[in-house]
C-alpha atoms as a PDB file:
ATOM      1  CA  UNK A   1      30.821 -23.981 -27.217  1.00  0.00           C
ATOM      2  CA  UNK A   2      28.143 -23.289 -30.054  1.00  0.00           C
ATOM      3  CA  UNK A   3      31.360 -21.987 -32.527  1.00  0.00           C
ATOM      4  CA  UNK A   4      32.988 -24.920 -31.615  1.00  0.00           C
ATOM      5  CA  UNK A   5      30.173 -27.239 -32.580  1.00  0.00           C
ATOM      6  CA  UNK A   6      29.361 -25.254 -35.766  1.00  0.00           C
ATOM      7  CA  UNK A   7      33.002 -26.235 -36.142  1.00  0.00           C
ATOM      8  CA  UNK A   8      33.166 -29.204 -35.902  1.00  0.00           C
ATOM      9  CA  UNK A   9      30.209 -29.843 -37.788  1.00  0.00           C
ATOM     10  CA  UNK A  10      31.501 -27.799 -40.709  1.00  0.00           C
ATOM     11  CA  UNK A  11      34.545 -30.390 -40.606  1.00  0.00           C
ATOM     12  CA  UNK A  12      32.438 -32.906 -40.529  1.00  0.00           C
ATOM     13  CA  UNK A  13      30.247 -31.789 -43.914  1.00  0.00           C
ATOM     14  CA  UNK A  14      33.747 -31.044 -45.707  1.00  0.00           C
ATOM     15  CA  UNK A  15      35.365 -34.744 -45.232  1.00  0.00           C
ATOM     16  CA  UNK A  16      31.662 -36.264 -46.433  1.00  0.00           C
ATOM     17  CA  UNK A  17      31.983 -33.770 -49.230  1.00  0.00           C
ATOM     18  CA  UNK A  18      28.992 -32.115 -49.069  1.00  0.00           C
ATOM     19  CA  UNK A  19      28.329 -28.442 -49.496  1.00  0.00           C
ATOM     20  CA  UNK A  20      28.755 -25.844 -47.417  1.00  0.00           C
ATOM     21  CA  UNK A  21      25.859 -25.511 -44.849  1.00  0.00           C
ATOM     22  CA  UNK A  22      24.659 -22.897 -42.492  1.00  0.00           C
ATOM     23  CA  UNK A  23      24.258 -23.692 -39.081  1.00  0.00           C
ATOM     24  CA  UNK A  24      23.869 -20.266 -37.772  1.00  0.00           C
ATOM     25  CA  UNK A  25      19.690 -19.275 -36.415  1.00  0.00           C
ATOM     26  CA  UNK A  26      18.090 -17.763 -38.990  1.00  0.00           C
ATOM     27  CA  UNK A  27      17.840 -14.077 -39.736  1.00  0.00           C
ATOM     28  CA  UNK A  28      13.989 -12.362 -39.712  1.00  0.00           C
ATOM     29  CA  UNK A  29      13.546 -12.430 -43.110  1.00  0.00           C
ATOM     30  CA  UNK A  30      14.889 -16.069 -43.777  1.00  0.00           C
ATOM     31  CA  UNK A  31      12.139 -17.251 -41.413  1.00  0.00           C
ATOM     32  CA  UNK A  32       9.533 -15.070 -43.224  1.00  0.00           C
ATOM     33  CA  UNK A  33      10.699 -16.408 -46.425  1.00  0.00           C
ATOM     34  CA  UNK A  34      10.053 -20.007 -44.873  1.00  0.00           C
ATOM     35  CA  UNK A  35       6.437 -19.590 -43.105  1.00  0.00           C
ATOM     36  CA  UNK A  36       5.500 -17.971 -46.989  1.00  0.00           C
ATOM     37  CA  UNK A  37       6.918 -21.343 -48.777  1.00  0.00           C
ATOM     38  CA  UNK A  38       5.340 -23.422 -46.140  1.00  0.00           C
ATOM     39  CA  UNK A  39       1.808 -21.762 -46.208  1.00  0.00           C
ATOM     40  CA  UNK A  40       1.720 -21.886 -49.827  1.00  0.00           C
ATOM     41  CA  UNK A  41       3.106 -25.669 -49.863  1.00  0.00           C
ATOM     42  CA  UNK A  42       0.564 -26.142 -47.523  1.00  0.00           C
ATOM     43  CA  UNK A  43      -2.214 -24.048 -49.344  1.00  0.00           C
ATOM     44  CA  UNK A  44      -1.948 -26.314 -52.034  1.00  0.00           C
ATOM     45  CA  UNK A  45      -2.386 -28.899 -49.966  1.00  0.00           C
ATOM     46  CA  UNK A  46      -5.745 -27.733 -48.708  1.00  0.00           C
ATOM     47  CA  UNK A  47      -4.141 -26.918 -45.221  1.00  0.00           C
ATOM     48  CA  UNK A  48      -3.846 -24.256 -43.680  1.00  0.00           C
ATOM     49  CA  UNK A  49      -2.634 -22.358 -40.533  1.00  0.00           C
ATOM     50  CA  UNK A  50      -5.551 -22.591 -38.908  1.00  0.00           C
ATOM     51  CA  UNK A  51      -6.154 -26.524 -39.958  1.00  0.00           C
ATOM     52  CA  UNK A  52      -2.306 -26.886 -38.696  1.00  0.00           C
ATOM     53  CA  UNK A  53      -3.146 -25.447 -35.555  1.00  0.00           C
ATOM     54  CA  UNK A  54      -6.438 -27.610 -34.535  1.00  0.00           C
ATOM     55  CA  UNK A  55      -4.516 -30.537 -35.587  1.00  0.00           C
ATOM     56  CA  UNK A  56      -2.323 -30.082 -33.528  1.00  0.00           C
ATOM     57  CA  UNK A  57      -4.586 -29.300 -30.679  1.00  0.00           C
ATOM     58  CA  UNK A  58      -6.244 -32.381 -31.688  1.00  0.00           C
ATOM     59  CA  UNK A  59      -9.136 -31.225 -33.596  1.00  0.00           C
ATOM     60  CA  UNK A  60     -10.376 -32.874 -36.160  1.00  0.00           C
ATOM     61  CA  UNK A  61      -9.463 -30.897 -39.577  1.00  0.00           C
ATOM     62  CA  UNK A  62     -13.465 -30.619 -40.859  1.00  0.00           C
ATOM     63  CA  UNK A  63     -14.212 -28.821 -37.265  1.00  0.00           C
ATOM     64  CA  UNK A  64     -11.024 -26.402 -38.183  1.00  0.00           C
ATOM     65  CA  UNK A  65     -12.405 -25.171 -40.958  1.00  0.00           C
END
């Protein structure tokens, strides 16, 4: 059912004529790639994991530190 979806998405991308896309999970080193992008993104940002995290928790970002 996944190949079929992937499928029929692919169809979908070719009539709107957009570029090929991958809908496939993501191999180890494509996620690595990503989390290094995003920390850096976020680095300049003044955020980081740890900030993310206690956000998320709920924390307030100054108690993250």
């Amino acid at each position: 059912q996944v190949q079929e979806l992937q499928a029929e998405l692919a169809l979908h991308d070719s009539m709107s004529g957009r570029q090929s896309m991958a809908y496939a999970a993501y191999t180890d080193q494509q996620r690595d790639t990503l989390r290094e992008q995003a920390d850096r993104t976020a680095a300049l940002s003044g955020w980081t994991r740890s900030t993310a995290v206690a956000t998320a928790a709920g924390e307030s970002a100054a108690s993250a530190g």
